[in-house]
Protein backbone atom coordinates (compact mmCIF):
# COMPACT_ATOMS: atom_id res chain seq x y z
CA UNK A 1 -13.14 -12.69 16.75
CA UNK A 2 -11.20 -16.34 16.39
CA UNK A 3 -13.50 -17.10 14.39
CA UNK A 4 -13.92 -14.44 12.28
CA UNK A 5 -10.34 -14.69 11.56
CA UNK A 6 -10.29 -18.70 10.99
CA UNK A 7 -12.94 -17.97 8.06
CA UNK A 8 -11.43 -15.34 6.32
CA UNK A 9 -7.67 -17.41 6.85
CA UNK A 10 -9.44 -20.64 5.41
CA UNK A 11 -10.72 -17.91 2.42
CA UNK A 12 -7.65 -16.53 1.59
CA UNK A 13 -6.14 -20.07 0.72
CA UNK A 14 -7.75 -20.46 -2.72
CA UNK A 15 -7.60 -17.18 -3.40
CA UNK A 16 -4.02 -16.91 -2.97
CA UNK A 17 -3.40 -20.17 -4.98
CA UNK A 18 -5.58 -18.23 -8.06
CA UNK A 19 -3.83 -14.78 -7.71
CA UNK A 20 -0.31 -17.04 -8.19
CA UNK A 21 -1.33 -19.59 -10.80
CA UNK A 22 -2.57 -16.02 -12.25
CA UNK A 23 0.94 -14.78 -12.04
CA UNK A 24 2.45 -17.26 -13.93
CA UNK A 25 -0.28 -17.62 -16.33
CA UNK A 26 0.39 -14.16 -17.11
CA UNK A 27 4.29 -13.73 -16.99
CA UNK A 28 4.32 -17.01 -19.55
CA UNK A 29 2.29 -15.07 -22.00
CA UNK A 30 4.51 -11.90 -21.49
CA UNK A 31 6.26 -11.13 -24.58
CA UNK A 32 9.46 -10.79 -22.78
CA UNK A 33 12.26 -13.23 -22.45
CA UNK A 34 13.49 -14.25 -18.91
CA UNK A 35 16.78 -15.56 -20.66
CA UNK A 36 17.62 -12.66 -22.68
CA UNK A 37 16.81 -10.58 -19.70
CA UNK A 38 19.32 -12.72 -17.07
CA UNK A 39 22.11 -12.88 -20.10
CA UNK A 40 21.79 -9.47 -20.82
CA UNK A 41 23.90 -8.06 -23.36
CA UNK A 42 25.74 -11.34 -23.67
CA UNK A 43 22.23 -12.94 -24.93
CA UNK A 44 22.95 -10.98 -28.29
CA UNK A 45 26.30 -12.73 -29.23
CA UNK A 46 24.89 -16.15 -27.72
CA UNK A 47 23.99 -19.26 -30.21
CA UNK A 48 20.40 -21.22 -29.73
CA UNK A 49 22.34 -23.90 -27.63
CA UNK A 50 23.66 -21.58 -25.10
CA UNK A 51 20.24 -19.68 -24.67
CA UNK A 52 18.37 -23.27 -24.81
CA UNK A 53 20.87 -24.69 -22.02
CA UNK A 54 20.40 -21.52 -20.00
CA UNK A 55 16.07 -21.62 -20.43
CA UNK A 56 16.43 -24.99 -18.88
CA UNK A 57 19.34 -23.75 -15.95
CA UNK A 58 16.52 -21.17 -15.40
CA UNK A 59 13.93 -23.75 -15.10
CA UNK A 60 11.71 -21.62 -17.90
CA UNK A 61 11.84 -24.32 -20.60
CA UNK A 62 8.98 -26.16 -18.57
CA UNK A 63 4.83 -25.35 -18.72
CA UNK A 64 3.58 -22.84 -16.29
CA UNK A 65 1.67 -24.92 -14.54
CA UNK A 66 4.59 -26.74 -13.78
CA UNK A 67 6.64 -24.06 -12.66
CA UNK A 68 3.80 -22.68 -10.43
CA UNK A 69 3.30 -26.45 -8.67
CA UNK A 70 7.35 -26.51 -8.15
CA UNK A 71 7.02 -23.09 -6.68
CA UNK A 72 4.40 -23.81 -4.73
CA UNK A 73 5.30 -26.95 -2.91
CA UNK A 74 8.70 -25.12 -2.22
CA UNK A 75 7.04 -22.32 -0.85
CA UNK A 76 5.07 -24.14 1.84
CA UNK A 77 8.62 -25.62 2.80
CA UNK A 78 10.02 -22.10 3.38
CA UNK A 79 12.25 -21.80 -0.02
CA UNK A 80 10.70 -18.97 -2.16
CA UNK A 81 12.95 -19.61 -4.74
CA UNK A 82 15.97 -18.05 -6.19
CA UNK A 83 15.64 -14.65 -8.20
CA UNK A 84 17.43 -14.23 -11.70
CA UNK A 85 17.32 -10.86 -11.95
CA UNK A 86 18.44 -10.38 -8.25
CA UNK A 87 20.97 -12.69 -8.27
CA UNK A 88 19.35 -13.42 -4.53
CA UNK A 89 17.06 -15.78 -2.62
CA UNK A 90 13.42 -14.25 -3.19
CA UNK A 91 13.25 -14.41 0.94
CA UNK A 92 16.32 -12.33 1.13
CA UNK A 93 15.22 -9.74 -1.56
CA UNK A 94 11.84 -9.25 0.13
CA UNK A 95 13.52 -9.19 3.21
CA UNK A 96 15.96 -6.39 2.76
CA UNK A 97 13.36 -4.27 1.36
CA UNK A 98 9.92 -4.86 2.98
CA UNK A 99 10.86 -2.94 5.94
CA UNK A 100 11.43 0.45 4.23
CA UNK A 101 7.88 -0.37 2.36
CA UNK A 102 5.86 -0.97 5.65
CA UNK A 103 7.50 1.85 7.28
CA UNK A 104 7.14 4.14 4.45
CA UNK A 105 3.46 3.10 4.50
CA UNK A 106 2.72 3.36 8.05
CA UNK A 107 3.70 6.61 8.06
CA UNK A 108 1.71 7.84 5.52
CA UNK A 109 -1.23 5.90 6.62
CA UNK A 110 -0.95 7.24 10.32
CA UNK A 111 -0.45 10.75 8.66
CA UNK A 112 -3.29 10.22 6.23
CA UNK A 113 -5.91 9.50 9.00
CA UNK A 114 -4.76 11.80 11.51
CA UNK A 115 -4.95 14.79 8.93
CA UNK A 116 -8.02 13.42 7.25
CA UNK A 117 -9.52 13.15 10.56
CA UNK A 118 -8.94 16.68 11.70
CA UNK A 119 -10.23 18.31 8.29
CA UNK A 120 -13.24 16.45 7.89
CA UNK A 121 -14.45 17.64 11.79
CA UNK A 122 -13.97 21.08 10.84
CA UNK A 123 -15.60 20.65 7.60
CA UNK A 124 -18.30 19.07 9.48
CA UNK A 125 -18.51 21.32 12.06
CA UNK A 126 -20.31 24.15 9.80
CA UNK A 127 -21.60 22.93 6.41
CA UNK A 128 -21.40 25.28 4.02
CA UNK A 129 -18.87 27.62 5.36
CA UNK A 130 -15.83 28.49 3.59
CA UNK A 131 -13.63 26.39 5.44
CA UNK A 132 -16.25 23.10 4.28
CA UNK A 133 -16.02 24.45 0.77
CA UNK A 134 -12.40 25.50 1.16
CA UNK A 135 -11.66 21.44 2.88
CA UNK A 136 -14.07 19.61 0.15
CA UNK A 137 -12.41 21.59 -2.55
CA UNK A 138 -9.11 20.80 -2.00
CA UNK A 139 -9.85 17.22 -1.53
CA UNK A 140 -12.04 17.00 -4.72
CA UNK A 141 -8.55 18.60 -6.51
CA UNK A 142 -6.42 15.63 -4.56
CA UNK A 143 -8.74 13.07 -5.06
CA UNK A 144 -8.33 13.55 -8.99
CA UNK A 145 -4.19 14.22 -8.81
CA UNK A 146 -2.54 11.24 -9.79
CA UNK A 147 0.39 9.92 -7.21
CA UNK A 148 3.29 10.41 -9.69
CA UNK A 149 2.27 14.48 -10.73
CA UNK A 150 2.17 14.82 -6.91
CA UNK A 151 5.72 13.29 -6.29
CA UNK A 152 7.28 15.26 -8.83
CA UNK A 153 5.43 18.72 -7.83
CA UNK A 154 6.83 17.95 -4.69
CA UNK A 155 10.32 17.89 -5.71
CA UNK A 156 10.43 20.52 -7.76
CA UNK A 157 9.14 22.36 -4.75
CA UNK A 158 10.29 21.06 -1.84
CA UNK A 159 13.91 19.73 -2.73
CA UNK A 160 14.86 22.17 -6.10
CA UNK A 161 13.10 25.54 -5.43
CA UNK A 162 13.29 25.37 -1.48
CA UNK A 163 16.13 23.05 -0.86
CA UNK A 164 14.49 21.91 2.51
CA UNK A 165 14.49 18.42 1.74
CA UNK A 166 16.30 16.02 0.48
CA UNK A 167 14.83 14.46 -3.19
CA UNK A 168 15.56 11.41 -2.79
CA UNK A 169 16.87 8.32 -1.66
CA UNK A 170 17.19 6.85 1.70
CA UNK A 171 20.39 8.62 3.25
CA UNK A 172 22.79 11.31 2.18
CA UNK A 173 25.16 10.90 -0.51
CA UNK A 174 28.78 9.53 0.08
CA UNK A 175 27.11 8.00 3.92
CA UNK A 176 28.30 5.34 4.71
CA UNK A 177 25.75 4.41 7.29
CA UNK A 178 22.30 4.28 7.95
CA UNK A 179 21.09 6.89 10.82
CA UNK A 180 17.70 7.77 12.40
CA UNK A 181 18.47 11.48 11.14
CA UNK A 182 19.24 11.00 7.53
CA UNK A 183 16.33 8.14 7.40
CA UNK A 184 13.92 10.37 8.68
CA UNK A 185 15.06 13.47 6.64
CA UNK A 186 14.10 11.52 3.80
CA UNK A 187 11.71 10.27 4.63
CA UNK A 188 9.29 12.76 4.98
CA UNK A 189 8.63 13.92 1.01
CA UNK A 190 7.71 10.52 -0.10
CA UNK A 191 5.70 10.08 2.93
CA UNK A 192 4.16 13.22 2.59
CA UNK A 193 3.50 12.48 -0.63
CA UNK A 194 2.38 9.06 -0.27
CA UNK A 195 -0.14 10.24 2.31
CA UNK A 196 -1.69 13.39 1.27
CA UNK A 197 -2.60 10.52 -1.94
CA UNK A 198 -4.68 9.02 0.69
CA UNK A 199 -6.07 12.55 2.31
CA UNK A 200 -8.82 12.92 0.39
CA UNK A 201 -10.92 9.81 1.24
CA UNK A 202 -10.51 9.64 4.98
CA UNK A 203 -11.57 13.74 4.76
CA UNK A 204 -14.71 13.45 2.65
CA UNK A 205 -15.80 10.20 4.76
CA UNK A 206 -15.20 11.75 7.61
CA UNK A 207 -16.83 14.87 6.97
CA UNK A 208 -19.99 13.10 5.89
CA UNK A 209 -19.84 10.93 9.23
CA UNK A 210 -19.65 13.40 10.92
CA UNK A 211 -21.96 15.71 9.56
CA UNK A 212 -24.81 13.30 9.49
CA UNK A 213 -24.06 12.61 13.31
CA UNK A 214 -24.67 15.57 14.42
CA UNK A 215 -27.76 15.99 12.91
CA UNK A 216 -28.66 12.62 14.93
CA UNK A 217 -31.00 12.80 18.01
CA UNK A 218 -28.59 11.27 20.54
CA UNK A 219 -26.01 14.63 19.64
CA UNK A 220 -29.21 16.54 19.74
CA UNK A 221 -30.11 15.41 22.95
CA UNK A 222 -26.47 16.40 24.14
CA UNK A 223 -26.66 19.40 23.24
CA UNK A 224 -30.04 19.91 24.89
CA UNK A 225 -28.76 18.67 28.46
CA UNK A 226 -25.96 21.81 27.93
CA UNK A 227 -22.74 19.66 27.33
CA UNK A 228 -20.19 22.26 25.60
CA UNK A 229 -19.61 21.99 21.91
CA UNK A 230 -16.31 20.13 22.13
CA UNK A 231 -17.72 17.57 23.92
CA UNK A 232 -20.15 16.88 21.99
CA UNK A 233 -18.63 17.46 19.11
CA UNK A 234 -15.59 14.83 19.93
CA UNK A 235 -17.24 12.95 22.91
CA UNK A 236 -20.53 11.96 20.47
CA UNK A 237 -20.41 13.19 17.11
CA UNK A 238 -16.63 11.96 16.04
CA UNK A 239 -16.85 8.49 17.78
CA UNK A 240 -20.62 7.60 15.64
CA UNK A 241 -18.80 9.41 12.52
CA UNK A 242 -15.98 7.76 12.51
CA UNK A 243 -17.78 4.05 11.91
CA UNK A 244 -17.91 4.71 7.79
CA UNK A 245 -13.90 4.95 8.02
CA UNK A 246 -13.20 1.94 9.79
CA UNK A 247 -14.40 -0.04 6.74
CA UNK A 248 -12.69 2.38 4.34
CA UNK A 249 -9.15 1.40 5.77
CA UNK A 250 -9.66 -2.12 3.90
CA UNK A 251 -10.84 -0.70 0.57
CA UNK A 252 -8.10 1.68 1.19
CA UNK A 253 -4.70 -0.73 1.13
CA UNK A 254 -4.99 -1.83 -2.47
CA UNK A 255 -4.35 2.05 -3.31
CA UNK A 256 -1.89 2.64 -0.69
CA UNK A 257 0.12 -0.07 -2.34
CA UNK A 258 0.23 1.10 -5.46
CA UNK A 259 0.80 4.59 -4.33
CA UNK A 260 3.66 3.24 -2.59
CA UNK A 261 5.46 1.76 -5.86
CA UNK A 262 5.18 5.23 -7.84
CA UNK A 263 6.13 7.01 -4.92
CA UNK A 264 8.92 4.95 -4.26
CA UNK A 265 9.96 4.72 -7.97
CA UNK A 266 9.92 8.90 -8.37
CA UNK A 267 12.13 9.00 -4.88
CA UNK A 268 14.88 5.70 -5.35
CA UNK A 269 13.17 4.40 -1.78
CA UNK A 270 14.38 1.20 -1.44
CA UNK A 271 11.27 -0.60 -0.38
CA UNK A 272 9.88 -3.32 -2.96
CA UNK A 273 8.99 -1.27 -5.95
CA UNK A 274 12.12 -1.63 -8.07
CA UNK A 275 12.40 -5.27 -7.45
CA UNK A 276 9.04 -5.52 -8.43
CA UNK A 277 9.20 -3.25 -11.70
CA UNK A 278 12.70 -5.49 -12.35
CA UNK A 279 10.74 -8.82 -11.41
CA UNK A 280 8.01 -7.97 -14.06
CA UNK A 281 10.05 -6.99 -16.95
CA UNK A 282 12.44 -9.66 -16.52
CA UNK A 283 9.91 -12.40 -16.05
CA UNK A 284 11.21 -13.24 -12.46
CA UNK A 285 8.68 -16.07 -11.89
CA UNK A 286 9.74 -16.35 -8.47
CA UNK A 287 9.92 -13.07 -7.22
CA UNK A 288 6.80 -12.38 -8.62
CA UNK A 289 4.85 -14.50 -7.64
CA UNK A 290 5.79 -13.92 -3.97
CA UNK A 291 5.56 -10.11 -3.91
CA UNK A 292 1.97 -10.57 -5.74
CA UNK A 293 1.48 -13.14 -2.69
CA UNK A 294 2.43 -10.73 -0.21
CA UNK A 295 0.42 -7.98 -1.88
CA UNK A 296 -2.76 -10.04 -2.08
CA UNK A 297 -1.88 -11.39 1.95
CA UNK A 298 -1.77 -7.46 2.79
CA UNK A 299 -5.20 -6.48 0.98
CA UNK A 300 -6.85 -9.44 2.51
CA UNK A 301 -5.82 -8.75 6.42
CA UNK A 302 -6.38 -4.57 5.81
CA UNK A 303 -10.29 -6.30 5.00
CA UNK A 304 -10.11 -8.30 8.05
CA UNK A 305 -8.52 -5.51 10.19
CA UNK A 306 -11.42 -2.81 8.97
CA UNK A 307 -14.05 -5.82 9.63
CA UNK A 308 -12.48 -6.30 13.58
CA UNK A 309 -12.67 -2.45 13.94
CA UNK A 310 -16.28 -2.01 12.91
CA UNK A 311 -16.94 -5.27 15.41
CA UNK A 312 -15.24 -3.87 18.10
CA UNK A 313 -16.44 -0.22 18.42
CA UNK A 314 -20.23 -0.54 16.70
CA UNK A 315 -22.31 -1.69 19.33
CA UNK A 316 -25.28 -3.04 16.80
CA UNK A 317 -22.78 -5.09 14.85
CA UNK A 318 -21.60 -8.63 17.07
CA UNK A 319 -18.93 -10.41 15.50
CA UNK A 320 -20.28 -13.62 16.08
CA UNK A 321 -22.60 -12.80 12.82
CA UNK A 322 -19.82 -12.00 10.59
């Protein structure tokens, strides 16, 4: 398992120096202007020298390359940088918000399996019957939904027709603290939201894993010997069908990160979505380059987690061959 993990650490090095030279490759030939977009409206009254003395304040009137090679020796010293359109330390930006993002994200992820789990065994459990169709339909219609429709179907539902939840936001308005309550009160759409995004692929996966282990001779054999149907069904069947979604929770975090920025963009959640919408439209080289960092970071260990998983609980697979 050590290993494992020392290989795919010592691969994630260049890949993570590519996806940020990438970054600022890219934000230098974005048409917008990281001066005008600090400034502001006062950019519009401003003469050249101002604007000019400002680029180089910012640091922008340099190549790319050498902003990436100043931002990347800083970053291996612990300084991320300083944001311009924050008017914060990158480390204090990500800071304040990554924990509403990872906790928005567990909870839809924990939500997403446990649900997807459930429907895909009763799909599984009679092919062809109208709760399979009735499951594989619905997830067919979710799986083709885009994140965004969802969200706001879910408002108009939910927060302006019922008036059950709150629509958005992370705590009540006029608070003036932060409590379990109000958090979890609202948390619970865009969660919701976030996860039933996700349903759809953990219940199709699971319903094939399942389905084609039962129809396996070892669950045959069960069966045979008299063990009752919910023991075979969750003692045998579940634990071989539920391999094929160990290595789906990997391919499944590049998703459930994007998911998370329109979701948290249609509710105001204050996770990292609107510093990284402000980031990219403002040319935030800093910022951006360390919440594509931490993006890329979280993609790579969701691969490494699924790989561990499938090591760990598939007997034919030894992670000393990985």
């Amino acid at each position: 398992m050590a290993r494992l993990a020392g290989r795919r650490a010592l691969f994630a090095v260049p890949v993570l120096l590519v996806v940020t030279f990438g970054v600022f490759a890219i934000a230098a030939a974005s048409p917008f202007d990281p001066v005008k977009a600090y400034a502001g409206t006062a950019a519009l009254g401003a003469d050249q020298q101002t604007l000019d003395r400002l680029r180089e304040n910012l640091g922008v009137d340099r190549p790319f390359a050498a902003r990436w090679w100043h931002w990347l020796t800083s970053a291996l010293t612990g300084d991320l940088g300083h944001s311009s359109v924050m008017r914060q330390p990158v480390a204090q930006v990500i800071g304040e918000r990554l924990v509403w993002s990872a906790l928005l994200c567990a909870v839809a992820f924990a939500a997403a399996v446990l649900v997807g789990t459930v429907l895909g065994v009763l799909a599984a459990r009679r092919p062809g019957s109208l709760v399979d169709r009735t499951v594989t339909s619905l997830a067919y219609t979710l799986e083709a939904a885009p994140v965004f429709w969802i969200a706001l179907l879910a408002i108009w539902l939910f927060a302006l027709q019922w008036d059950v939840l709150p629509a958005g936001g992370l705590t009540d308005t006029g608070s003036e603290q932060v409590t379990p309550g109000q958090v979890t009160s609202h948390l619970l759409l865009p969660a919701g939201v976030l996860a039933v995004s996700q349903l759809p692929w953990f219940t199709l996966y699971v319903r094939q894993g399942v389905g084609d282990a039962l129809a396996e001779d070892p669950v045959r054999g069960a069966r045979a010997r008299g063990l009752s149907e919910g023991t075979v069904l969750l003692g045998h069947a579940l634990r071989s069908g539920l391999l094929p979604v160990l290595t789906l929770i990997g391919s499944r975090v590049p998703e459930l990160i994007t998911g998370a920025l329109l979701v948290e963009s249609v509710f105001s959640w204050p996770g990292i979505a609107a510093a990284t919408v402000e980031a990219a439209t403002a040319v935030d080289f800093p910022l951006l380059a360390a919440l594509t960092t931490l993006a890329t970071a979280a993609v790579l260990a969701g691969n490494l987690l699924a790989d561990l998983l499938y090591g760990l609980f598939d007997p034919r697979v030894k992670l000393s061959d990985m």
